[in-house]
N, C-alpha and C. Protein backbone atom coordinates (compact mmCIF):
# COMPACT_ATOMS: atom_id res chain seq x y z
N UNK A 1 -28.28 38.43 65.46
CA UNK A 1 -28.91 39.39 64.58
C UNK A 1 -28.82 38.96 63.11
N UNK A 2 -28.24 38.39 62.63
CA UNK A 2 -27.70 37.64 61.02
C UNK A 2 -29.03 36.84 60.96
N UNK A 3 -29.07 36.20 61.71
CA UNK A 3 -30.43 35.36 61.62
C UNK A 3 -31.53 35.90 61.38
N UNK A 4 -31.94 36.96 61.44
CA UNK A 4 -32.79 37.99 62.30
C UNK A 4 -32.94 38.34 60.93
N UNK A 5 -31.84 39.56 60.30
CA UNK A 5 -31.49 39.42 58.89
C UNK A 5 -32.16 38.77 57.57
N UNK A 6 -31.21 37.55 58.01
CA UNK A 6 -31.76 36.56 56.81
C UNK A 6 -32.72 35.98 57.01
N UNK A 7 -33.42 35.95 57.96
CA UNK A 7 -35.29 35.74 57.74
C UNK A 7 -35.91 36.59 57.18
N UNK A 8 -35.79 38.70 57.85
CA UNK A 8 -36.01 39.29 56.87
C UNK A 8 -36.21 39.30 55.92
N UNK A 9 -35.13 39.35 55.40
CA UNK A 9 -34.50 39.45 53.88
C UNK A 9 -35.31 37.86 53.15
N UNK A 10 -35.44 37.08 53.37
CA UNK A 10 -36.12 36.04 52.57
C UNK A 10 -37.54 36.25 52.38
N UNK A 11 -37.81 36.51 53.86
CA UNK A 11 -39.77 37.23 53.98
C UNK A 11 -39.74 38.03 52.57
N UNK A 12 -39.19 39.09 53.27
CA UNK A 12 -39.13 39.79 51.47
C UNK A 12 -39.15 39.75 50.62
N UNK A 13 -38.28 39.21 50.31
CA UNK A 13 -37.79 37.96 48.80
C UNK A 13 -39.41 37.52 48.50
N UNK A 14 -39.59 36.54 49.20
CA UNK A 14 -40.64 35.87 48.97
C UNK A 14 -42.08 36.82 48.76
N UNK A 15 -42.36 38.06 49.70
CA UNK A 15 -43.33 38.69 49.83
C UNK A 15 -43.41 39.23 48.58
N UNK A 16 -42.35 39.94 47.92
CA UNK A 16 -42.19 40.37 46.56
C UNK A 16 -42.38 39.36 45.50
N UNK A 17 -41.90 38.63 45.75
CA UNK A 17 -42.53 37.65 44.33
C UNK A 17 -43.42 37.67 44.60
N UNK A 18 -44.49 36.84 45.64
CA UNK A 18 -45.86 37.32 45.16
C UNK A 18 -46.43 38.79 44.44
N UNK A 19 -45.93 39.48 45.53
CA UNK A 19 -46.67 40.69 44.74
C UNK A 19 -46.35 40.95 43.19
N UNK A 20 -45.27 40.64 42.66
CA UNK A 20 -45.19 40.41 41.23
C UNK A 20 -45.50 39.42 40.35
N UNK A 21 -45.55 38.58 40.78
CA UNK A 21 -46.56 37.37 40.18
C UNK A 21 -48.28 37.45 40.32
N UNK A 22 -48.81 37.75 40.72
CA UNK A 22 -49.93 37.68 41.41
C UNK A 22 -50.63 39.02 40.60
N UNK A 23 -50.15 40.01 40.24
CA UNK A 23 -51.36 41.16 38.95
C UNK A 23 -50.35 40.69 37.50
N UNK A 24 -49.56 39.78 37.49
CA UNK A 24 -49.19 39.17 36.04
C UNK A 24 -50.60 38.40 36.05
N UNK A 25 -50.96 37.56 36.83
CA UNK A 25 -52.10 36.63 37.02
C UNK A 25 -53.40 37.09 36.44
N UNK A 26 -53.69 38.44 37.24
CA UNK A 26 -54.98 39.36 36.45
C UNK A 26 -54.37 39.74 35.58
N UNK A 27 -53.30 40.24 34.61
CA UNK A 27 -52.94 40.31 33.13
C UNK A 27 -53.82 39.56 32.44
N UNK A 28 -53.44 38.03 32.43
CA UNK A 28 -53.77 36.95 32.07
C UNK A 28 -55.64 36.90 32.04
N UNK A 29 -55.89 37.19 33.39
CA UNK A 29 -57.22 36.48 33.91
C UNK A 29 -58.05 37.78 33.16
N UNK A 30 -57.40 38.97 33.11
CA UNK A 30 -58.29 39.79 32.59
C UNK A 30 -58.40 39.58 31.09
N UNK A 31 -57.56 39.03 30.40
CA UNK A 31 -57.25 39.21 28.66
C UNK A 31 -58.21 37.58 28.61
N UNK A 32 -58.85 36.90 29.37
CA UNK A 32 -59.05 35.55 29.17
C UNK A 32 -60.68 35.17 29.31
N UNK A 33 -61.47 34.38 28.40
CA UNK A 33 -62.56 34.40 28.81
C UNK A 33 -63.75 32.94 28.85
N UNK A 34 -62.48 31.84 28.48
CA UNK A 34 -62.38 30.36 28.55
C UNK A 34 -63.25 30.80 30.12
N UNK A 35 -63.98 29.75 30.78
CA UNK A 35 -64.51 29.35 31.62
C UNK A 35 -63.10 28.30 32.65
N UNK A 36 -62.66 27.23 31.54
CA UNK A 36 -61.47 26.78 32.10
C UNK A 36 -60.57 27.17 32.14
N UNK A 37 -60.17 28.13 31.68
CA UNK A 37 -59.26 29.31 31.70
C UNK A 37 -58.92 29.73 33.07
N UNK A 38 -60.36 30.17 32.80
CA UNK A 38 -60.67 31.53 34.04
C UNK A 38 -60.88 30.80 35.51
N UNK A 39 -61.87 29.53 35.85
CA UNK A 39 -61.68 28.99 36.95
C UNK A 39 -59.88 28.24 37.44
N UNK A 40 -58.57 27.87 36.16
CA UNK A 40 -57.47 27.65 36.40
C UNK A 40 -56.90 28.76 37.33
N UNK A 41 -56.71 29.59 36.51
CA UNK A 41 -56.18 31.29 37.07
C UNK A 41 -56.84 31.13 38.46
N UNK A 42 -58.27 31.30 38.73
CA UNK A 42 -58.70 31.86 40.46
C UNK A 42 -58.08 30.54 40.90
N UNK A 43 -57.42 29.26 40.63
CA UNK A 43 -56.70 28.89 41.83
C UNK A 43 -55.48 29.04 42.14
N UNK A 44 -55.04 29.45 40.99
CA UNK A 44 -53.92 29.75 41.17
C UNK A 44 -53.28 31.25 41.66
N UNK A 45 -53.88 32.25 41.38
CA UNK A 45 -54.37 33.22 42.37
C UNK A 45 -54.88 32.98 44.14
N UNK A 46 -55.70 32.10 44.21
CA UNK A 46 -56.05 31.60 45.92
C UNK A 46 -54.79 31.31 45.93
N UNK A 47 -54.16 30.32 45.64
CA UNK A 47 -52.73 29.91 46.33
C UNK A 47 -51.78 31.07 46.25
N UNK A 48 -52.10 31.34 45.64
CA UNK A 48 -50.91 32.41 45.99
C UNK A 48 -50.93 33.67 47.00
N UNK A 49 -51.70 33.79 47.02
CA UNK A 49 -52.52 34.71 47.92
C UNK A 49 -52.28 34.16 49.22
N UNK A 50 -52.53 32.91 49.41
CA UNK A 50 -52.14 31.95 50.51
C UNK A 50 -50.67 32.33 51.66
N UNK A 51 -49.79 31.90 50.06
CA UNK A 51 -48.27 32.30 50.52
C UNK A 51 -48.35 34.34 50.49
N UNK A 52 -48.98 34.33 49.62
CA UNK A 52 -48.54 36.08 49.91
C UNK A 52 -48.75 36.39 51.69
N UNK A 53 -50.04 36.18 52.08
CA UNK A 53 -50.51 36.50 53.36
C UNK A 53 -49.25 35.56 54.15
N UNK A 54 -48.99 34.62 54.24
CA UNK A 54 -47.94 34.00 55.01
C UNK A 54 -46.81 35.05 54.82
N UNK A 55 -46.01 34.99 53.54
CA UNK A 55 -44.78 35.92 53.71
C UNK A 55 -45.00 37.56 54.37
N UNK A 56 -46.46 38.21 54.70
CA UNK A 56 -46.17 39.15 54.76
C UNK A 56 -46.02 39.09 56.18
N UNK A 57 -46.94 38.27 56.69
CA UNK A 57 -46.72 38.12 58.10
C UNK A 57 -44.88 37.96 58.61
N UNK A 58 -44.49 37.23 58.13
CA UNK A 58 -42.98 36.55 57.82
C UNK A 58 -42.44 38.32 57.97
N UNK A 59 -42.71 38.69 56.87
CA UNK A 59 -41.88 39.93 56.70
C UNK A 59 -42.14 41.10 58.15
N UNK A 60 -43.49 41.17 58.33
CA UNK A 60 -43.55 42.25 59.24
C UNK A 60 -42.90 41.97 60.75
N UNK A 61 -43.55 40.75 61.04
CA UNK A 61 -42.59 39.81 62.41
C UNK A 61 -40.98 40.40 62.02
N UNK A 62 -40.45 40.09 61.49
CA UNK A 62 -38.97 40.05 61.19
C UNK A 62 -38.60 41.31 61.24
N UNK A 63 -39.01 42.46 60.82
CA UNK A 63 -39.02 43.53 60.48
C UNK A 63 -39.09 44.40 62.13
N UNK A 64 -40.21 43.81 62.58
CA UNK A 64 -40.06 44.39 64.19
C UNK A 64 -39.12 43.54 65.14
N UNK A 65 -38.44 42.42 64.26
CA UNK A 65 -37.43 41.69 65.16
C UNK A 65 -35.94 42.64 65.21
N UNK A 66 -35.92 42.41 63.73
CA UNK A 66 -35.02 43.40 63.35
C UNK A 66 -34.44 44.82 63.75
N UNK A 67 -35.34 45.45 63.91
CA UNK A 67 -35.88 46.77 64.32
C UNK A 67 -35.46 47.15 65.38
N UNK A 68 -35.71 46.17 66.97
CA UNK A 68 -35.16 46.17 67.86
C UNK A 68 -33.67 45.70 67.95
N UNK A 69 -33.10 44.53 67.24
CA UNK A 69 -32.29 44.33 67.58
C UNK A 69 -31.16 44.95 66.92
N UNK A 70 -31.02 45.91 66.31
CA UNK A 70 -30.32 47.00 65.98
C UNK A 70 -30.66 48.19 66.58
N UNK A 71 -31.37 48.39 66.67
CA UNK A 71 -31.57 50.05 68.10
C UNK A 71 -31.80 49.58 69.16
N UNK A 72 -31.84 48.22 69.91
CA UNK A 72 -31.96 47.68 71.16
C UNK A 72 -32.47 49.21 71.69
N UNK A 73 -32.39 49.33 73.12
CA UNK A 73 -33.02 50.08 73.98
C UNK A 73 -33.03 51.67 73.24
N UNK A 74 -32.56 52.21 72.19
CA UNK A 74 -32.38 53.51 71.34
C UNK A 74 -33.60 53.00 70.10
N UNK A 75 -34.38 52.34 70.11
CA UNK A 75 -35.54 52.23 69.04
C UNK A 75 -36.50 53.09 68.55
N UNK A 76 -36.73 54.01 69.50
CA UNK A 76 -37.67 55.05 69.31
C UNK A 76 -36.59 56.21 68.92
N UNK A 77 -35.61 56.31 69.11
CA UNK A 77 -34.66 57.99 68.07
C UNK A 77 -34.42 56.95 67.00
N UNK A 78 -34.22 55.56 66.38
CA UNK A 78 -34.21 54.61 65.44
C UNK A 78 -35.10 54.69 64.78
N UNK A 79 -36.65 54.70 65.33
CA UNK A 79 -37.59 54.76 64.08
C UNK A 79 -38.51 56.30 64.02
N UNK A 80 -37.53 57.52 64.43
CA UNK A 80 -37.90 58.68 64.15
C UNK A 80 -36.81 59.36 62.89
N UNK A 81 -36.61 58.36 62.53
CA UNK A 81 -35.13 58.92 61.51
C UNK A 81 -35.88 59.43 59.90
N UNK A 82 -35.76 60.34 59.49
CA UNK A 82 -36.51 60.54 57.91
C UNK A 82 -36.51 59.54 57.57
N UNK A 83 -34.93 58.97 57.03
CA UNK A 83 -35.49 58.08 56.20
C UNK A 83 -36.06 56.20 56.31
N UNK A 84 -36.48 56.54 57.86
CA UNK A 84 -37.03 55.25 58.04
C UNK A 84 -38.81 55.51 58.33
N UNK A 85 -39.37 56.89 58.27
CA UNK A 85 -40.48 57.08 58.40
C UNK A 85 -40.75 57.10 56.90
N UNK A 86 -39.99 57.42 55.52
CA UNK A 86 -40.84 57.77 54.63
C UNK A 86 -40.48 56.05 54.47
N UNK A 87 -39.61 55.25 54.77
CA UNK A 87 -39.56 53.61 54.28
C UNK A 87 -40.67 53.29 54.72
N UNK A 88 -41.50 53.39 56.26
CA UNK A 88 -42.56 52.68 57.04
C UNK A 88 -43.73 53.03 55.85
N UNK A 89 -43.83 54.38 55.53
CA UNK A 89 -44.62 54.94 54.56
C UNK A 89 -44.69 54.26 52.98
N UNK A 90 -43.59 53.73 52.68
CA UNK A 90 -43.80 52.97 51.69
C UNK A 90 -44.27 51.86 51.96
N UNK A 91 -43.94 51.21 52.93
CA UNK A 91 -44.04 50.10 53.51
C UNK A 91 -45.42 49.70 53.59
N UNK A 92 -45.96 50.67 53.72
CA UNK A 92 -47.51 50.73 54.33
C UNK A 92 -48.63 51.09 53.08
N UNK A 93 -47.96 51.93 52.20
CA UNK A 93 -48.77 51.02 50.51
C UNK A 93 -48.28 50.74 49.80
N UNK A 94 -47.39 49.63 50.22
CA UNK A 94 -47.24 48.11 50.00
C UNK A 94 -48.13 46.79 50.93
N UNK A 95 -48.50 46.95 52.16
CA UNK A 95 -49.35 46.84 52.56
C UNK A 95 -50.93 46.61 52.03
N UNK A 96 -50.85 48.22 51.75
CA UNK A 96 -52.15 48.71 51.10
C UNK A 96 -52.38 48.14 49.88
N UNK A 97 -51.30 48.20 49.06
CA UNK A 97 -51.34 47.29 47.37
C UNK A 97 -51.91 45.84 47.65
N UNK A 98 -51.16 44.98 48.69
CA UNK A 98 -51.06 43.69 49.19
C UNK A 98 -52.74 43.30 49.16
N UNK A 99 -53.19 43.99 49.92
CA UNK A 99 -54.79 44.27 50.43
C UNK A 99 -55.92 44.46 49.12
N UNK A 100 -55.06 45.46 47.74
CA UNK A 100 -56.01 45.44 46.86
C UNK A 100 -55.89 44.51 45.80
N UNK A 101 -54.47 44.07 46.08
CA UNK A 101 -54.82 42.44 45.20
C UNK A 101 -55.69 41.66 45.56
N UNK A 102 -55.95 41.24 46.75
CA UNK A 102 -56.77 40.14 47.76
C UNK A 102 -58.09 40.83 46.95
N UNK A 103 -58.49 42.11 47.15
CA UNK A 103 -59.60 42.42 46.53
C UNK A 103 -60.18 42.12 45.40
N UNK A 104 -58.80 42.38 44.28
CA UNK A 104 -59.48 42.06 43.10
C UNK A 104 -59.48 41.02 42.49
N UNK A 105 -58.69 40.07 43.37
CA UNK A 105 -58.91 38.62 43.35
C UNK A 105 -60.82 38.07 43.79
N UNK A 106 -60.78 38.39 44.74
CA UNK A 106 -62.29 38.68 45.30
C UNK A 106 -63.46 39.24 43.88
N UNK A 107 -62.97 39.76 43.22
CA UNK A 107 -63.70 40.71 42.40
C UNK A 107 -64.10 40.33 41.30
N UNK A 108 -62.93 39.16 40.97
CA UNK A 108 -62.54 38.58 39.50
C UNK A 108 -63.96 37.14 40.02
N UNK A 109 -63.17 36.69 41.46
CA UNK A 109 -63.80 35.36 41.82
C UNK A 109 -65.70 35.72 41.45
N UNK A 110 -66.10 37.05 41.77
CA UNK A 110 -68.08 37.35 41.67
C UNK A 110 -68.02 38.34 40.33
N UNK A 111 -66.85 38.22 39.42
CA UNK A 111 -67.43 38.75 38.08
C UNK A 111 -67.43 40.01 38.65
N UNK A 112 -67.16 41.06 38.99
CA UNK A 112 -67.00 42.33 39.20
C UNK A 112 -65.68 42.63 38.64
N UNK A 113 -64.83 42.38 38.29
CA UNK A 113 -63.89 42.85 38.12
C UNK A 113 -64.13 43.19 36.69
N UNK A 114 -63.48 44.86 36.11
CA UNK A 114 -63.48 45.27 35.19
C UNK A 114 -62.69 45.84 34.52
N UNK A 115 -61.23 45.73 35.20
CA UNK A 115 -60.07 46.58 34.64
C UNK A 115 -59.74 45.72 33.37
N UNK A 116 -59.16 46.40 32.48
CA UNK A 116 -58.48 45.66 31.63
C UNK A 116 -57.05 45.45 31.64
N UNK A 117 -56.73 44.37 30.90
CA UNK A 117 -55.19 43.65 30.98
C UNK A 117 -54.53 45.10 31.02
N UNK A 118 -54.62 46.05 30.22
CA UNK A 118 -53.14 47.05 29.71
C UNK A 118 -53.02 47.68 31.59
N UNK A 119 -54.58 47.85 31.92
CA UNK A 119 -54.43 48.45 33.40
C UNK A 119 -53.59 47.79 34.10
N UNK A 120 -53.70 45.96 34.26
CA UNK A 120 -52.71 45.39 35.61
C UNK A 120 -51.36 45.32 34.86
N UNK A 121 -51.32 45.63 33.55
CA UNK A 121 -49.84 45.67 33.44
C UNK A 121 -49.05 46.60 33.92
N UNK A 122 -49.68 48.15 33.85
CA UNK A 122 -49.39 49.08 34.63
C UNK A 122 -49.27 49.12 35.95
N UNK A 123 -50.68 48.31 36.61
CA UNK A 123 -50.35 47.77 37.80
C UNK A 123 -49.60 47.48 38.51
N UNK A 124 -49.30 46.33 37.73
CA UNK A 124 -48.08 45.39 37.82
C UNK A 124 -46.68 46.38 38.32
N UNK A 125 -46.70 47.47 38.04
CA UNK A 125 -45.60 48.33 38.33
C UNK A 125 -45.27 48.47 40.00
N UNK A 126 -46.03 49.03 40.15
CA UNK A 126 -45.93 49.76 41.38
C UNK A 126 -45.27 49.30 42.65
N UNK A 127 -45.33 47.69 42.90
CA UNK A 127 -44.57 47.04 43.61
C UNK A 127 -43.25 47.58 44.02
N UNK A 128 -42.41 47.47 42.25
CA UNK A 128 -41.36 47.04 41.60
C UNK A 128 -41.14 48.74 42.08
N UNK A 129 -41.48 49.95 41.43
CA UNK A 129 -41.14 51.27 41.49
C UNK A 129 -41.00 51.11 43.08
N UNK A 130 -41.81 50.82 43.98
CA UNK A 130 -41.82 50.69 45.77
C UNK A 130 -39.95 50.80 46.09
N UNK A 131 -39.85 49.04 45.70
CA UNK A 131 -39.12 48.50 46.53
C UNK A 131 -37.83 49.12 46.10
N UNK A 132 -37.92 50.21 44.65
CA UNK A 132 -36.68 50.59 44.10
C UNK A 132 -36.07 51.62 45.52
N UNK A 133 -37.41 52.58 45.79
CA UNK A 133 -37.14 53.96 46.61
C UNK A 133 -36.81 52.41 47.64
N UNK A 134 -37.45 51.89 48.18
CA UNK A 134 -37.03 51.55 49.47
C UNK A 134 -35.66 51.22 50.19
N UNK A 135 -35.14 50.10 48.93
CA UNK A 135 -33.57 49.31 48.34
C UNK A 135 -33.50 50.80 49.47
N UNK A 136 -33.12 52.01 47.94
CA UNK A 136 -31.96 52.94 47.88
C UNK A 136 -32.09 53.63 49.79
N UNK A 137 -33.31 54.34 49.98
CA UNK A 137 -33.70 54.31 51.66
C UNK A 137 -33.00 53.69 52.48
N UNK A 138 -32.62 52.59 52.16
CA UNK A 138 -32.50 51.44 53.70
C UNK A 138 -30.59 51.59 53.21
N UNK A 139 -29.93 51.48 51.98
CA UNK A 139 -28.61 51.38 51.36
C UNK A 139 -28.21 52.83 52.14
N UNK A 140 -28.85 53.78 51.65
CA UNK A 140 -28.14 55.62 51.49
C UNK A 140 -28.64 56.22 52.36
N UNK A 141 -29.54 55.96 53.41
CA UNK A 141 -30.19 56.56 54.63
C UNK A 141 -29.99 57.94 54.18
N UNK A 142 -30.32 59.05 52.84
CA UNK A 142 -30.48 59.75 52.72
C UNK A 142 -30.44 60.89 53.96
N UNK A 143 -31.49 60.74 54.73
CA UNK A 143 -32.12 62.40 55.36
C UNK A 143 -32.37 61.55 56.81
């Protein structure tokens, strides 16, 4: 199970840096209007996007590895617990966030994109606010 663990826990690691690196990127790409600028940024955005989609996979695999091998055959009274339904719930827009980066990567790539920098800086939050409730969730099993 340690193993199990520390794959987790790295998926994560890793899944989160992207997601925090990656709307610093539209910061940038939005405040920028160089042509070489702007085609640098969308690759560096594709790649990352690359590894994002890899780590999340990483993370969710692990996560249902995990999952079982701590409630072995008790998994279902395991994932009816409060505070692992409102975690799945975070979990899931984080997910959802994951999905609207890809988008507005997409958005930036056909000139649709119209938010401005101060927006993905705000953006940029939401990850970070996520994984705070989650930490404390998974540490203090609250409810």
């Amino acid at each position: 199970m340690l193993w199990i663990k520390t794959f987790h826990i790295f998926f994560v690691v890793s899944w989160f840096a992207c997601l925090f690196y990656l709307p610093r990127l539209y910061v940038n790409h939005a405040s920028r209007s160089d042509a070489t600028e702007l085609s640098l940024l969308l690759g560096m955005e594709h790649r990352l996007i690359k590894m994002m989609q890899f780590t999340l996979w990483g993370t969710v695999i692990s996560a249902v590895l995990l999952v079982y091998a701590l409630a072995e055959s008790h998994w279902l009274s395991y994932i009816q617990q409060g505070w692992f339904v409102v975690k799945m719930v975070l979990v899931g827009g984080l997910i959802a966030y994951h999905f609207w980066c890809i988008k507005i990567h997409h958005n930036f790539k056909v000139g649709e994109e119209h938010h401005s920098h101060v927006w993905f800086r705000v953006f940029n939050e939401v990850p970070a606010l996520m994984l705070l409730v989650v930490i404390y969730l998974v540490i203090a099993k609250p409810f």
